[in-house]
Protein backbone atom coordinates (compact mmCIF):
# COMPACT_ATOMS: atom_id res chain seq x y z
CA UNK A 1 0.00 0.00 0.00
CA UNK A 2 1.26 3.66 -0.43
CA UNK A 3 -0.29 6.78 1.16
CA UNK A 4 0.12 9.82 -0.19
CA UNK A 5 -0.65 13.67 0.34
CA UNK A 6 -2.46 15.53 -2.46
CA UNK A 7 -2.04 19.62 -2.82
CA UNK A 8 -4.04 21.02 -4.72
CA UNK A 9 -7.08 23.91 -4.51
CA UNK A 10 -9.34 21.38 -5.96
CA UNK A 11 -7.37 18.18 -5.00
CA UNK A 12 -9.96 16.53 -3.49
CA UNK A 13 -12.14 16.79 -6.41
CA UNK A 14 -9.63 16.29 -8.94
CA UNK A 15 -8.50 12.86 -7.21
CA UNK A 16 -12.36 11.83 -6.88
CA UNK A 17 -12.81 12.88 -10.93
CA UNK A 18 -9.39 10.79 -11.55
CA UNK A 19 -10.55 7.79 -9.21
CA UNK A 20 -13.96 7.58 -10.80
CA UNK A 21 -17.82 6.16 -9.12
CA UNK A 22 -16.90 3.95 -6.16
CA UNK A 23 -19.10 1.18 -7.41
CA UNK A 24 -16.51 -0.65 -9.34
CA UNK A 25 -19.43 -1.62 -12.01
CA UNK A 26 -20.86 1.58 -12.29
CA UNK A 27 -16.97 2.92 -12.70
CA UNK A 28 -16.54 -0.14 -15.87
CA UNK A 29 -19.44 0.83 -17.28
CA UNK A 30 -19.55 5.12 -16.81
CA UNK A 31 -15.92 6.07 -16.38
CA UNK A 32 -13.79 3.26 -17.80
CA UNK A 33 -10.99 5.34 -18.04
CA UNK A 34 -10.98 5.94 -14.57
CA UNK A 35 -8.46 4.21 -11.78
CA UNK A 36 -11.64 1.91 -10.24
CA UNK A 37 -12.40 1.49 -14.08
CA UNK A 38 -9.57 0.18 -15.45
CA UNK A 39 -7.90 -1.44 -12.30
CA UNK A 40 -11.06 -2.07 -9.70
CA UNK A 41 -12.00 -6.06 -8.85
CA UNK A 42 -14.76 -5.73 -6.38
CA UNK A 43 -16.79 -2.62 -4.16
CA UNK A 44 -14.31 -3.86 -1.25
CA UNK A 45 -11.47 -4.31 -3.69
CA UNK A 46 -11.60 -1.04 -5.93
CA UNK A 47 -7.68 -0.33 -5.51
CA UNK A 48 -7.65 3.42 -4.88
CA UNK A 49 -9.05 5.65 -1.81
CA UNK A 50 -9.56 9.17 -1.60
CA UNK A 51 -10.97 11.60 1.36
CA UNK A 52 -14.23 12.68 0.53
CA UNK A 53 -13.78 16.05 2.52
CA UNK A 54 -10.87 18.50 3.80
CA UNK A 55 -12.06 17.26 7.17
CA UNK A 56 -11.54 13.65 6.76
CA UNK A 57 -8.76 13.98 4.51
CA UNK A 58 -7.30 15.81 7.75
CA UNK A 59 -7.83 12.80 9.93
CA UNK A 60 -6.52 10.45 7.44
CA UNK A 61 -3.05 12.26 6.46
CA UNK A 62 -2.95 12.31 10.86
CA UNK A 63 -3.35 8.44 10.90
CA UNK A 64 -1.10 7.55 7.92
CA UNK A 65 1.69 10.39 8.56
CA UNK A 66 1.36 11.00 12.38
CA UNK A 67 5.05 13.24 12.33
CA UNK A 68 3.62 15.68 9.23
CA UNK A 69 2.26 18.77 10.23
CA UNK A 70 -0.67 20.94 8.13
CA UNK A 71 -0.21 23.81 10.37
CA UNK A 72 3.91 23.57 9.60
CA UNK A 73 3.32 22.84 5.85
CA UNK A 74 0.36 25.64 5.28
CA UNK A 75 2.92 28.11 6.59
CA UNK A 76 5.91 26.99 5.53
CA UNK A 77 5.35 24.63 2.49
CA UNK A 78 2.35 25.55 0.52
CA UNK A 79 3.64 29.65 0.27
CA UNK A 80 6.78 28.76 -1.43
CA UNK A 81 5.02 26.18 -3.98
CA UNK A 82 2.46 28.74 -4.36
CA UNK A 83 4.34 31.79 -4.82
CA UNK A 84 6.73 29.43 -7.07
CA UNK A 85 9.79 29.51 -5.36
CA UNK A 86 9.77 25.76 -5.23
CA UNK A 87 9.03 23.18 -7.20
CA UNK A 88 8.59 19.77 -6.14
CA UNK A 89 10.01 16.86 -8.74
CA UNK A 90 7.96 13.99 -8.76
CA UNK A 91 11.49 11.61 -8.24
CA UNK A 92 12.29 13.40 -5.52
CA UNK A 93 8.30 13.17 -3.83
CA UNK A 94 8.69 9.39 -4.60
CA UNK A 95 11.95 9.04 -2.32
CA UNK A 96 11.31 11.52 0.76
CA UNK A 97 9.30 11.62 3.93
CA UNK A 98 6.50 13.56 3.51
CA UNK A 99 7.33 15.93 6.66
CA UNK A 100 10.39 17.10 4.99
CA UNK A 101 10.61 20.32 3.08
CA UNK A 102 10.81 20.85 -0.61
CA UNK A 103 14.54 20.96 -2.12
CA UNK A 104 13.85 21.95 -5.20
CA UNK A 105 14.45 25.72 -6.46
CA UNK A 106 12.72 28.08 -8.34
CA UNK A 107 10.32 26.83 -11.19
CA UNK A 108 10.89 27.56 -14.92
């Protein structure tokens, strides 16, 4: 299993969109394209999760990455990616704890 934390304005959504219907069938039949589409077995085995809200996405990133913090990254983090001064690369995300701060440099 991997965990991961989205950021995005609309991440939720976007993930949901990208995920597709929960119902595995439904996704096969409306949204084949989509992750549960293309990749989903069963209801219980539809191979991707996503928060449904900012609130439970909150408690889930607490459970899966107790040491992260989303007061410490909304003040520290999410400015610089904003603003552009730093620019995550996806290598880099892929190797890293989560907690730890963005390397990367200005974007292009």
């Amino acid at each position: 299993m991997r965990a991961y934390i989205l950021a995005h304005k609309e991440a939720i959504s976007l993930w949901r969109s990208l995920m597709g219907p929960t119902k595995v069938f439904r996704a096969q039949h409306t949204d084949p394209e989509s992750i549960r589409g293309s990749f989903g077995l069963t209801d219980t085995r539809n191979t991707v999760h996503g928060s449904d809200s900012a609130a439970s996405a909150s408690k889930e990133i607490a459970f899966f990455f107790p040491e992260f913090s989303e007061a410490a990254w909304y003040e520290h983090e999410e400015p610089r990616l904003r603003d552009r001064l730093a620019c995550p690369d996806a290598e880099e995300a892929l190797r890293r704890e989560p907690w730890e701060g963005w390397t990367g440099t200005g974007c292009r």
